[in-house]
Protein backbone atom coordinates (compact mmCIF):
# COMPACT_ATOMS: atom_id res chain seq x y z
CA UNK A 1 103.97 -168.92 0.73
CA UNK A 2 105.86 -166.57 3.40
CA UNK A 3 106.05 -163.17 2.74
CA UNK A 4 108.20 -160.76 4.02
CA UNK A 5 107.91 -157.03 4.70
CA UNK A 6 110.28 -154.01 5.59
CA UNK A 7 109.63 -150.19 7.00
CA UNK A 8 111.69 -148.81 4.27
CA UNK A 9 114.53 -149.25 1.25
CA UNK A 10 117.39 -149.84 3.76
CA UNK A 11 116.06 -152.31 5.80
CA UNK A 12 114.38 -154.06 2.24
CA UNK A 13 117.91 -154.47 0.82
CA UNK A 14 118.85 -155.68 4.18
CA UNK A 15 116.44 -158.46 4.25
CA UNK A 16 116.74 -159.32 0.68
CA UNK A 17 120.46 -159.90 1.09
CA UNK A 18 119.83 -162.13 4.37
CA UNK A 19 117.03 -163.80 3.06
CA UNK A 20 117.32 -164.03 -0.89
CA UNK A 21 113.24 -163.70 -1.73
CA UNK A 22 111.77 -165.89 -4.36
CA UNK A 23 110.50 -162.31 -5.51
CA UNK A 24 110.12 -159.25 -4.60
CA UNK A 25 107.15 -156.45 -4.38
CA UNK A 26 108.75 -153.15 -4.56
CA UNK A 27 106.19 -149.51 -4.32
CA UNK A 28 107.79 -147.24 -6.77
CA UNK A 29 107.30 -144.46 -4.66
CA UNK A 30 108.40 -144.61 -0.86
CA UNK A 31 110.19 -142.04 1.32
CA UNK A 32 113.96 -141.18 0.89
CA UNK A 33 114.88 -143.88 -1.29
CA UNK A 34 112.61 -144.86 -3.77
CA UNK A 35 111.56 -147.82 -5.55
CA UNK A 36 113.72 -147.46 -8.90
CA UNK A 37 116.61 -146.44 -6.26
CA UNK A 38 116.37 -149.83 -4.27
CA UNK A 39 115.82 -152.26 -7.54
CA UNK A 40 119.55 -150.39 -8.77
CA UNK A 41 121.39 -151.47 -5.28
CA UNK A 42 119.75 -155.08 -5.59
CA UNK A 43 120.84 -155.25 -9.23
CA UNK A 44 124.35 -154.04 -8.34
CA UNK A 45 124.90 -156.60 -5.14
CA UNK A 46 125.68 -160.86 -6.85
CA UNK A 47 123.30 -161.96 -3.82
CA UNK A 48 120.32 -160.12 -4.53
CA UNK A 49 121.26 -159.38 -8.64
CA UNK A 50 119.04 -162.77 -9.90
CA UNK A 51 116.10 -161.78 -7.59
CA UNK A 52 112.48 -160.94 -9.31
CA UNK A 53 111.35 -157.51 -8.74
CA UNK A 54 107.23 -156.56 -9.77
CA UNK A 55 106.63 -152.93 -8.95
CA UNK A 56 103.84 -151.31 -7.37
CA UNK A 57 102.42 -148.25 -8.72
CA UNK A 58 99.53 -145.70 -9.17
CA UNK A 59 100.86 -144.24 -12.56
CA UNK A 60 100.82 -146.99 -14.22
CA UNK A 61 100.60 -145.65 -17.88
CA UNK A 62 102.23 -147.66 -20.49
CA UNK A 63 105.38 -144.96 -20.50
CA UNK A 64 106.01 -145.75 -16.71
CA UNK A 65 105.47 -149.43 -17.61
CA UNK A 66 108.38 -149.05 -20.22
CA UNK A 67 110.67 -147.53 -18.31
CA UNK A 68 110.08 -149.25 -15.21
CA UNK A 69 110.85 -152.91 -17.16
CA UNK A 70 113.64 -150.97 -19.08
CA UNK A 71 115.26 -150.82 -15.35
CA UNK A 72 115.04 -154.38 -14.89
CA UNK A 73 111.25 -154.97 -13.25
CA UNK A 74 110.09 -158.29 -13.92
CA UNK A 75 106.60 -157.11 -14.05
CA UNK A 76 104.51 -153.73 -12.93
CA UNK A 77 100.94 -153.77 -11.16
CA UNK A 78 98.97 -151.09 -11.04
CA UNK A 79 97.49 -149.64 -7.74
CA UNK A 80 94.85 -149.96 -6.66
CA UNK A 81 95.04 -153.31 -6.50
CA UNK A 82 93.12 -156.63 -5.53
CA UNK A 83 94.82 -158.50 -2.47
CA UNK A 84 93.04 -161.63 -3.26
CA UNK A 85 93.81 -161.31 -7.02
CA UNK A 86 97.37 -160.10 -6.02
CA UNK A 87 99.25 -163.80 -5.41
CA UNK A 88 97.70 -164.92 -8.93
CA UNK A 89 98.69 -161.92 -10.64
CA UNK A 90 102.57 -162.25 -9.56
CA UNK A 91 102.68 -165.89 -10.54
CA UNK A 92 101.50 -165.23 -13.99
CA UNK A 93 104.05 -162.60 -14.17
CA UNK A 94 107.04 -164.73 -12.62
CA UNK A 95 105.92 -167.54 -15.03
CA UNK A 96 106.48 -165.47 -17.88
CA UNK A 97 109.72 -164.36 -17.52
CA UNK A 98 112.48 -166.35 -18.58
């Protein structure tokens, strides 16, 4: 597995458009353009539209959950989180998505 990382929402959208992700992991909250922000200009461009998108977050109640899959996440995590737990956790949600 090669992952991929970016300094900030900009250069994300750039590499997601050059390199079309199997999936992507997206913090809700980043500076100047947040995560909810980024996920609507992937949604909105055909070459980045079909990609997966599992948010990051520390408020991870089940109202943030809701609306954060209500804006097209395939899947939210909660922060803290384990990094060796982290690669099973986004197959199981990948997996379960249509």
């Amino acid at each position: 597995m090669e992952t991929l990382d970016a300094d900030n929402g900009p250069d994300g959208i750039r590499k997601a458009e050059a390199e079309r992700p199997d999936a992507i992991l997206l913090d809700v909250m980043l500076p100047g353009m947040d995560g909810p922000a980024i996920l609507a200009v992937l949604r909105q461009n055909p070459a980045t539209a079909h990609i997966p998108v599992i948010f990051l977050t520390g408020k991870g109640t089940p109202a943030d959950v809701d609306r954060l899959t209500a804006l097209g996440a395939a899947g939210v995590l909660p922060k803290p989180f384990d990094p060796a737990a982290l690669p099973d956790q986004v197959r199981r949600l990948l997996a379960s998505k249509p």
